[in-house]
N, C-alpha and C. Protein backbone atom coordinates (compact mmCIF):
# COMPACT_ATOMS: atom_id res chain seq x y z
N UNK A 1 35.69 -118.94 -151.86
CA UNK A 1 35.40 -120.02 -152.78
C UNK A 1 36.23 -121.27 -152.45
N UNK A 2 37.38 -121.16 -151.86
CA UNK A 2 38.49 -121.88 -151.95
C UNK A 2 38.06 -122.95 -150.42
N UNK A 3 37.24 -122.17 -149.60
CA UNK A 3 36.49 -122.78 -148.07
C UNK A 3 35.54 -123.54 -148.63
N UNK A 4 34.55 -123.22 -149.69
CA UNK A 4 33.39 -123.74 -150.14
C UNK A 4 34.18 -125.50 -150.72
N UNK A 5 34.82 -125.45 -151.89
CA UNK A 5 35.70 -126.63 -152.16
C UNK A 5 35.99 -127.30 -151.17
N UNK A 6 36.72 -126.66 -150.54
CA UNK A 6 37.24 -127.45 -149.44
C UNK A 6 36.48 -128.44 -148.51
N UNK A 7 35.40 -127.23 -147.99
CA UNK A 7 34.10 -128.61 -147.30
C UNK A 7 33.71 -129.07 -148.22
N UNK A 8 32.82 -128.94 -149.16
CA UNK A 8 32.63 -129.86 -150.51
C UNK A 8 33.28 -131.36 -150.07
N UNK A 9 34.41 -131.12 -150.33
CA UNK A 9 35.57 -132.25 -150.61
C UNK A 9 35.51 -132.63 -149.40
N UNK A 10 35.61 -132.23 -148.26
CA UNK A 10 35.71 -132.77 -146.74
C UNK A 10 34.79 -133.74 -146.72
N UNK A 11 33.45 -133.24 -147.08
CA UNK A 11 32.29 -134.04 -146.50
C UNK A 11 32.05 -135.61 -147.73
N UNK A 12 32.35 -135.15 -149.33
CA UNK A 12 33.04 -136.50 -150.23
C UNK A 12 33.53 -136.77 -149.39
N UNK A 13 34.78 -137.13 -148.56
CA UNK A 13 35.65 -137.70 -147.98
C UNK A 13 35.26 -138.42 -146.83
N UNK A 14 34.57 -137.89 -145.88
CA UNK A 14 34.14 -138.64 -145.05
C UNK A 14 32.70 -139.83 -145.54
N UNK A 15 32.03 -139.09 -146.48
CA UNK A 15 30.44 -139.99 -146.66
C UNK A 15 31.52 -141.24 -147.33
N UNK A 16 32.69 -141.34 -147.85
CA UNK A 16 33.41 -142.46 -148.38
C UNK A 16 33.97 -143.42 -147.35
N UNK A 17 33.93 -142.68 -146.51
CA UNK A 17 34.83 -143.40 -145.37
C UNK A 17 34.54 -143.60 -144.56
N UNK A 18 32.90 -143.57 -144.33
CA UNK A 18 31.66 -144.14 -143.25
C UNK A 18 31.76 -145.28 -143.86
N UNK A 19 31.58 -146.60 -143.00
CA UNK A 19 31.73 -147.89 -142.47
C UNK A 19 30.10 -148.06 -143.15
N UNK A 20 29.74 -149.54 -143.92
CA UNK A 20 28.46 -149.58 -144.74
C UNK A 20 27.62 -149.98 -143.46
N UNK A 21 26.46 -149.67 -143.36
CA UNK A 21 25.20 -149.42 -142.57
C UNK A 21 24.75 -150.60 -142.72
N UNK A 22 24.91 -151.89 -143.68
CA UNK A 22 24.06 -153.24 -143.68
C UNK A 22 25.20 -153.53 -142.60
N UNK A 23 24.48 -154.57 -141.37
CA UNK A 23 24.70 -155.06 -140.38
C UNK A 23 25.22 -156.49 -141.29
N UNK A 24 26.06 -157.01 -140.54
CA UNK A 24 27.00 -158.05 -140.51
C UNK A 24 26.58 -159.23 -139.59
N UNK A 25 26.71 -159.96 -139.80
CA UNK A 25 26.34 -160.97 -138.86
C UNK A 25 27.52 -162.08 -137.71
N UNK A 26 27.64 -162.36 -136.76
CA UNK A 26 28.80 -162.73 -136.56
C UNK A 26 28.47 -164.94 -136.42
N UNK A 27 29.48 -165.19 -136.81
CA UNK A 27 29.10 -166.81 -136.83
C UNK A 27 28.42 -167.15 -135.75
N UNK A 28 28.24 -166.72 -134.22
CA UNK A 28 27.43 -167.24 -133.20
C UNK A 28 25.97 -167.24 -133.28
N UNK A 29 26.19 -166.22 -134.33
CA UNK A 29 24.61 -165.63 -133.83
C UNK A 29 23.43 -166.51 -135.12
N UNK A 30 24.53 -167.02 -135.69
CA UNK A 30 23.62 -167.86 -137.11
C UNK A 30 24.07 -169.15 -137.36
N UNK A 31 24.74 -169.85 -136.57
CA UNK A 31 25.59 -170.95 -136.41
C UNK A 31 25.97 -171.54 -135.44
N UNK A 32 25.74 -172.79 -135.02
CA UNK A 32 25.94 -173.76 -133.83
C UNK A 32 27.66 -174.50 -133.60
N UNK A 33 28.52 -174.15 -133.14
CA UNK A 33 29.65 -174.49 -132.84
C UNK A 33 29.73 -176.01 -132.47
N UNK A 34 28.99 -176.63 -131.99
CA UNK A 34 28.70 -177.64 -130.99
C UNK A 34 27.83 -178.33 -132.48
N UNK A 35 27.84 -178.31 -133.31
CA UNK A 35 26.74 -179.10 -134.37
C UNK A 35 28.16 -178.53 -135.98
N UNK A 36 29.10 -179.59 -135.80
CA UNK A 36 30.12 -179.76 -136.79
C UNK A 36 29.37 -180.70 -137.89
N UNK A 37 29.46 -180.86 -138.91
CA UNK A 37 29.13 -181.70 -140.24
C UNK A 37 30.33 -181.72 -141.10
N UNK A 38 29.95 -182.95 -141.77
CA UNK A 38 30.43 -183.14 -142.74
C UNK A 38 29.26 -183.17 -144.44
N UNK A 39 29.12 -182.75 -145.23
CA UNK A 39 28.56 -183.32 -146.33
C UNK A 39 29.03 -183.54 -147.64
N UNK A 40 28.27 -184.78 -148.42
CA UNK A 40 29.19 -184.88 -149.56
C UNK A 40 28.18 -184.59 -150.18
N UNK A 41 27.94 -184.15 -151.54
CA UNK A 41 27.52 -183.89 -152.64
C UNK A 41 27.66 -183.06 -154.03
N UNK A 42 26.96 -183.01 -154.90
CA UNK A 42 27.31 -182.70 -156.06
C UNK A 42 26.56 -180.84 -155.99
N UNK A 43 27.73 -180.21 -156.46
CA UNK A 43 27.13 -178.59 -156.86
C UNK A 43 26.27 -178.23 -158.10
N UNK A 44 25.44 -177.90 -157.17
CA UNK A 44 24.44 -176.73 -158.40
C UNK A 44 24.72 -175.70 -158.69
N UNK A 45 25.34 -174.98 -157.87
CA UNK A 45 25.71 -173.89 -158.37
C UNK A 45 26.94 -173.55 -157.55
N UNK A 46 27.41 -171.95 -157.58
CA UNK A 46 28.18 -171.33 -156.73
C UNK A 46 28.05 -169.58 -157.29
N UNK A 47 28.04 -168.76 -156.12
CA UNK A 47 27.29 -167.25 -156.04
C UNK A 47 28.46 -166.79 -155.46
N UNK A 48 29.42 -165.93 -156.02
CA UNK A 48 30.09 -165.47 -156.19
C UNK A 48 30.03 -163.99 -155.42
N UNK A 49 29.95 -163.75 -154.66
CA UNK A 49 28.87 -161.90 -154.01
C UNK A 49 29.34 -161.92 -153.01
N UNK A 50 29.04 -160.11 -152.22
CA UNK A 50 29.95 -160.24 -151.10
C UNK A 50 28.51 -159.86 -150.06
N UNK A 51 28.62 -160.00 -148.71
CA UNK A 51 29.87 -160.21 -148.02
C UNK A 51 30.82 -161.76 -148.20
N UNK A 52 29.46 -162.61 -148.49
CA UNK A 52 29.90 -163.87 -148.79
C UNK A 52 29.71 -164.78 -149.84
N UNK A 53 30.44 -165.79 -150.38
CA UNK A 53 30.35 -166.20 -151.31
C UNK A 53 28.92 -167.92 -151.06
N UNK A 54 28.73 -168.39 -151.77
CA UNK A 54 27.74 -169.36 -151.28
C UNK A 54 27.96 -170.43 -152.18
N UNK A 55 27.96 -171.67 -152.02
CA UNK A 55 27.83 -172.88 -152.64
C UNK A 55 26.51 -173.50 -152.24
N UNK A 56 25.54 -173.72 -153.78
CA UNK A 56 24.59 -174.81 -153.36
C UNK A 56 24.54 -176.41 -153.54
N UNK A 57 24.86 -176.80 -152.89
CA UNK A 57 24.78 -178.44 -153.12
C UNK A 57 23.97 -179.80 -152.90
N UNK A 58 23.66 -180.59 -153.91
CA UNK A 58 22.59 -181.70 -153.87
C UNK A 58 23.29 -182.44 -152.72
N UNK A 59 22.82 -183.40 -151.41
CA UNK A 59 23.17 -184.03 -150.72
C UNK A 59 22.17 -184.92 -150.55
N UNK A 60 22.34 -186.75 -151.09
CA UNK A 60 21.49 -186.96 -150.74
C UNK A 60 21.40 -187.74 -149.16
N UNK A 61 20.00 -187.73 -148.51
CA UNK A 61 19.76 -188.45 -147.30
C UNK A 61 20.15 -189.83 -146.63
N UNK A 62 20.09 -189.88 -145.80
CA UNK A 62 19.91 -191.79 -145.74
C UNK A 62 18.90 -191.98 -145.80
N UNK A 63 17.69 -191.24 -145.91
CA UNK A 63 16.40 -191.59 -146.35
C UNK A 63 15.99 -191.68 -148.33
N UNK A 64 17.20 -191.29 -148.85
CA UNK A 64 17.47 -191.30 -150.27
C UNK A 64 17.07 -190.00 -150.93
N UNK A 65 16.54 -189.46 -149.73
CA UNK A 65 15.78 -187.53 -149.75
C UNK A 65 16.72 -186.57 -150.63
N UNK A 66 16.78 -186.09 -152.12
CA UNK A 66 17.99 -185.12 -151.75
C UNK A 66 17.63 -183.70 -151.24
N UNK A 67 18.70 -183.46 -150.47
CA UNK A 67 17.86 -181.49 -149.93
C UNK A 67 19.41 -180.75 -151.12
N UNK A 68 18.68 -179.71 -151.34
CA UNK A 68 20.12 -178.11 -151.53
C UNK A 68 20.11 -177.78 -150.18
N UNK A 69 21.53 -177.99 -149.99
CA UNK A 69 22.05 -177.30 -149.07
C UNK A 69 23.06 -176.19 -149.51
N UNK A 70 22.44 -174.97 -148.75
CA UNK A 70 23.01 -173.75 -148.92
C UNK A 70 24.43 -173.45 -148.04
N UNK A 71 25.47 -173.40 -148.51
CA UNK A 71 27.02 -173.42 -148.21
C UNK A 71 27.78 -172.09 -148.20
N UNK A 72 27.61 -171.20 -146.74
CA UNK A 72 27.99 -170.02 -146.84
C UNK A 72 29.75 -170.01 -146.34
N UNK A 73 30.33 -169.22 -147.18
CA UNK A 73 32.05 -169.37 -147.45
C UNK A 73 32.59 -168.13 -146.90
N UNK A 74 33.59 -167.69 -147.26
CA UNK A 74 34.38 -166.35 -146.82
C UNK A 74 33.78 -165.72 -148.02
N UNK A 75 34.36 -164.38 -148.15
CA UNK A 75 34.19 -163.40 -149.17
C UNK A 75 34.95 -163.65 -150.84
N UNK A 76 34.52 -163.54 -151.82
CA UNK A 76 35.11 -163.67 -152.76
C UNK A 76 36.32 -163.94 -153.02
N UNK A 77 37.04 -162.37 -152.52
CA UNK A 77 38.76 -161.57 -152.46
C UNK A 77 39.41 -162.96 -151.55
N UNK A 78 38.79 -163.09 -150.66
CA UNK A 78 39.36 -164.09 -149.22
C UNK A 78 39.52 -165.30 -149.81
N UNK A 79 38.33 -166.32 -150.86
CA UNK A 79 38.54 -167.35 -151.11
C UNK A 79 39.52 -166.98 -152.29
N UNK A 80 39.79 -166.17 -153.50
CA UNK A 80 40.92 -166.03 -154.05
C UNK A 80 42.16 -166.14 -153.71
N UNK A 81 42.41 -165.15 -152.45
CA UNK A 81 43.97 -165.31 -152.53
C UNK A 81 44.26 -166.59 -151.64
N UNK A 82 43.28 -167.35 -151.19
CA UNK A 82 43.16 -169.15 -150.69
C UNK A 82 43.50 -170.00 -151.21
N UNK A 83 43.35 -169.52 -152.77
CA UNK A 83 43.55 -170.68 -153.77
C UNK A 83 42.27 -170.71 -154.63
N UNK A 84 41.20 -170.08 -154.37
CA UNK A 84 39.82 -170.50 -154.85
C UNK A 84 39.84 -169.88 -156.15
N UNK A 85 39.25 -170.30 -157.56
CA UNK A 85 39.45 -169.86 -158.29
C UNK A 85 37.98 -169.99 -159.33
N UNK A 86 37.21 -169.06 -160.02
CA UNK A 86 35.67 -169.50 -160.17
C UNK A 86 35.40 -171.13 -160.90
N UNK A 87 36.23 -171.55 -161.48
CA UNK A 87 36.46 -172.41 -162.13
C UNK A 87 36.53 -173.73 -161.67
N UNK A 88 36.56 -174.12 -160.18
CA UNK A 88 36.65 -174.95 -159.55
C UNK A 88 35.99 -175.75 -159.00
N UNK A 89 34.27 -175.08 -159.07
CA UNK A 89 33.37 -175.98 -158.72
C UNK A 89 32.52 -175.97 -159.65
N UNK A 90 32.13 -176.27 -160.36
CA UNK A 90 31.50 -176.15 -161.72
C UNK A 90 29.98 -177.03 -161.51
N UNK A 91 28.56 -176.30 -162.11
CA UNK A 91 27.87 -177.53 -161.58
C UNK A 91 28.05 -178.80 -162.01
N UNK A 92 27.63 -179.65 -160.68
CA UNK A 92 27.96 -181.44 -161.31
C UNK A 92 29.47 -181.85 -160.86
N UNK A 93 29.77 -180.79 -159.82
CA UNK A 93 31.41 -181.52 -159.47
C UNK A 93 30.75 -181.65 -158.02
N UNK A 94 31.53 -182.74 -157.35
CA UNK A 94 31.14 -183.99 -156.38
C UNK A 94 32.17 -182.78 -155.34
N UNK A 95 32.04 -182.89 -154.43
CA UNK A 95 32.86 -182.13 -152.93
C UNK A 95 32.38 -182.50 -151.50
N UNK A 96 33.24 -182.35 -150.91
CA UNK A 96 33.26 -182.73 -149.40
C UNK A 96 32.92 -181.33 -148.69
N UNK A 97 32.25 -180.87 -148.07
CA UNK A 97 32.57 -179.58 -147.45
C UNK A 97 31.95 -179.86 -145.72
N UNK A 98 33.23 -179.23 -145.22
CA UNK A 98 33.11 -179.41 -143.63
C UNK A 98 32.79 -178.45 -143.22
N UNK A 99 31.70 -177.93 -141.84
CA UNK A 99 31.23 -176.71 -141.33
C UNK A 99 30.50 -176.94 -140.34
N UNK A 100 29.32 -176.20 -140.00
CA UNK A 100 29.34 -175.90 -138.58
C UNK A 100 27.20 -175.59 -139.30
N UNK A 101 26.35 -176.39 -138.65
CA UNK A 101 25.19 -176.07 -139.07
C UNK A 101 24.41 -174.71 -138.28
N UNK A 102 23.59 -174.49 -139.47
CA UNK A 102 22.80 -173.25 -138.51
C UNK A 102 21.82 -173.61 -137.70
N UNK A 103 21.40 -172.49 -136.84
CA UNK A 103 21.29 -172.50 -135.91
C UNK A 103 19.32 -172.86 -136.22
N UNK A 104 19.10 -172.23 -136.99
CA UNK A 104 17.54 -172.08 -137.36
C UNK A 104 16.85 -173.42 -137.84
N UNK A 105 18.11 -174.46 -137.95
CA UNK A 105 17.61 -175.57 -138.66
C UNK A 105 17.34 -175.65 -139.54
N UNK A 106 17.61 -175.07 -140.42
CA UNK A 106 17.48 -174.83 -142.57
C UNK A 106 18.97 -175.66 -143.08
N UNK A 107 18.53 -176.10 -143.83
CA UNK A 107 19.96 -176.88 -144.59
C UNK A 107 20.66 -175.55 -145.06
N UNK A 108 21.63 -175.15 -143.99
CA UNK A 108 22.48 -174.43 -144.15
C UNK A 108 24.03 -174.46 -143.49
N UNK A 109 24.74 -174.29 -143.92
CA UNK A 109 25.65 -174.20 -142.96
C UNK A 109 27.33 -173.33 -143.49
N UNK A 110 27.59 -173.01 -142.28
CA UNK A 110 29.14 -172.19 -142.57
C UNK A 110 30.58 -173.17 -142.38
N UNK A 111 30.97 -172.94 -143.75
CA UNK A 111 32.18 -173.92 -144.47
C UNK A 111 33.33 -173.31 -143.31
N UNK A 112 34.09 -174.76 -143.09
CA UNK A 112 35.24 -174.64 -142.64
C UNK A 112 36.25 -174.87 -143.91
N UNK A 113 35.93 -175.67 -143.81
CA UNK A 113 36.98 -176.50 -145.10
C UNK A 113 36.22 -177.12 -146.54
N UNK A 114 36.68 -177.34 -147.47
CA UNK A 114 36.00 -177.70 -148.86
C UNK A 114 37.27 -178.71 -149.49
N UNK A 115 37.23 -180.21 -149.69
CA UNK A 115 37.41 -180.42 -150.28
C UNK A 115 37.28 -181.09 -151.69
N UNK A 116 37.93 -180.25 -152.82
CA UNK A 116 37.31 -180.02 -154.15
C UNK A 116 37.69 -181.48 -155.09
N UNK A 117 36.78 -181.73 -155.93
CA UNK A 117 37.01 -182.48 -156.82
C UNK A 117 38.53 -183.13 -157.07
N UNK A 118 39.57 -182.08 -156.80
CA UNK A 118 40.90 -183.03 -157.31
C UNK A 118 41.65 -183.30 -156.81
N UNK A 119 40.87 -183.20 -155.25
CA UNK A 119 41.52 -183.56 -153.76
C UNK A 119 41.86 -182.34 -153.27
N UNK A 120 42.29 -180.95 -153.48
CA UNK A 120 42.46 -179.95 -152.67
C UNK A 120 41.72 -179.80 -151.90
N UNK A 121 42.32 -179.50 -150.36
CA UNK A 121 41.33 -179.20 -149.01
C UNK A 121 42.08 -177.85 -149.07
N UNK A 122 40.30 -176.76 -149.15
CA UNK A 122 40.96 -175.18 -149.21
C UNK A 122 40.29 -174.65 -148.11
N UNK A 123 40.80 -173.90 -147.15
CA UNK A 123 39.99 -172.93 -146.42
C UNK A 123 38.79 -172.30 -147.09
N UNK A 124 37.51 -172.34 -146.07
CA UNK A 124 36.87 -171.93 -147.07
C UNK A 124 35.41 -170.94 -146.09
N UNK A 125 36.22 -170.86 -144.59
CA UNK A 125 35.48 -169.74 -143.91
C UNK A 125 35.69 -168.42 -144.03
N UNK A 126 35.01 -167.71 -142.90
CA UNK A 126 35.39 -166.15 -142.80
C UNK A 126 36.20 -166.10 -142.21
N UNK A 127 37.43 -165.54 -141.76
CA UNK A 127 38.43 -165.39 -140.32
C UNK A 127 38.00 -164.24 -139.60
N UNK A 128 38.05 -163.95 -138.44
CA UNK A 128 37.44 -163.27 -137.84
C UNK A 128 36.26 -162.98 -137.22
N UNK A 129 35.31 -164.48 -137.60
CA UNK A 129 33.53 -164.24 -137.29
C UNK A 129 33.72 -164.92 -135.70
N UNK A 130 34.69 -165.63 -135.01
CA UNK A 130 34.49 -166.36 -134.21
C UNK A 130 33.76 -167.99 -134.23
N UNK A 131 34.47 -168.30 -135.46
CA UNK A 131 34.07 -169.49 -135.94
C UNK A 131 35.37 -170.73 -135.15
N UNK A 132 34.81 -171.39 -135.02
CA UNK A 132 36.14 -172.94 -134.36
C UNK A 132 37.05 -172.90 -135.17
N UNK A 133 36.84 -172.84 -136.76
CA UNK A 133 37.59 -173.12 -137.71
C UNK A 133 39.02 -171.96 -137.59
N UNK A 134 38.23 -170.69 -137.31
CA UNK A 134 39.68 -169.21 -137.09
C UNK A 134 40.55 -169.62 -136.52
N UNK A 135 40.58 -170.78 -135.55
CA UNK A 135 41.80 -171.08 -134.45
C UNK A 135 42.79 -171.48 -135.44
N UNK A 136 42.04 -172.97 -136.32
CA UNK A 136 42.60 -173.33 -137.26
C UNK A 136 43.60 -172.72 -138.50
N UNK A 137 42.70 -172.22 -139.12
CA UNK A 137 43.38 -171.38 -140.57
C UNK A 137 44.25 -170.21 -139.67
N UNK A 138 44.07 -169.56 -138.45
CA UNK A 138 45.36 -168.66 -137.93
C UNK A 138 46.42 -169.62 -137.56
N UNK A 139 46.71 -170.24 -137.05
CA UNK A 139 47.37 -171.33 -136.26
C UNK A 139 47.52 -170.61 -135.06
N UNK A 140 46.56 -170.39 -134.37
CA UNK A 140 46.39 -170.27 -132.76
C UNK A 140 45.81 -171.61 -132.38
């Protein structure tokens, strides 16, 4: 009985400690290095979820066009202990956010930097995707 428990519990243990099966994406493969931006505009929202967190923001054109642009960030936990706090972009607050456009040509793009309404410039990528910005926020 005491063998039966035992695998029982072995195999709990490992199905916990298998690595999650949704594929990950790495910044090259959805993002242009060589195509840096800047945009200013006002937030509609902000999505809070993992792997990544997302900011949507009104930007308007020089054609007076406005698009949502979709603003993919680090992970929740990551923008917390950054400084990020949910409270900070609220819709209707004005921000700068610097990044790197995608690759597909959709108003999208991956945040280097964000700076927020009361002048804080916060990290606001993934570290580790192989983004320009990782050199940065490591100081390599």
């Amino acid at each position: 009985m005491a063998v039966r428990w035992s695998a029982m519990f072995g195999a709990m243990l490992a199905a916990l400690c298998v690595p999650s099966l949704r594929a990950h994406h790495s910044f090259a493969a959805e993002y242009d290095a060589n195509k840096p931006v800047t945009l200013r505009g006002t937030v509609t929202s902000m999505v809070w979820s993992n792997p990544h967190a997302w900011i949507y923001v009104d930007v308007k054109g020089p054609d007076g066009k406005v698009i949502n642009w979709a603003i993919e960030t680090g992970n929740p936990n990551g923008l917390y202990r950054r400084g990020w706090r949910k409270t900070d972009l609220p819709a209707g607050a004005e921000l700068t956010v610097e990044g790197y456009l995608a690759k597909d040509g959709t108003a999208t793009v991956n945040a280097a930097n964000i700076t927020l309404p009361d002048g804080r410039r916060l990290f606001a990528g993934s570290s580790g995707t192989g983004a320009p910005s990782d050199l940065t926020a490591t100081g390599r």
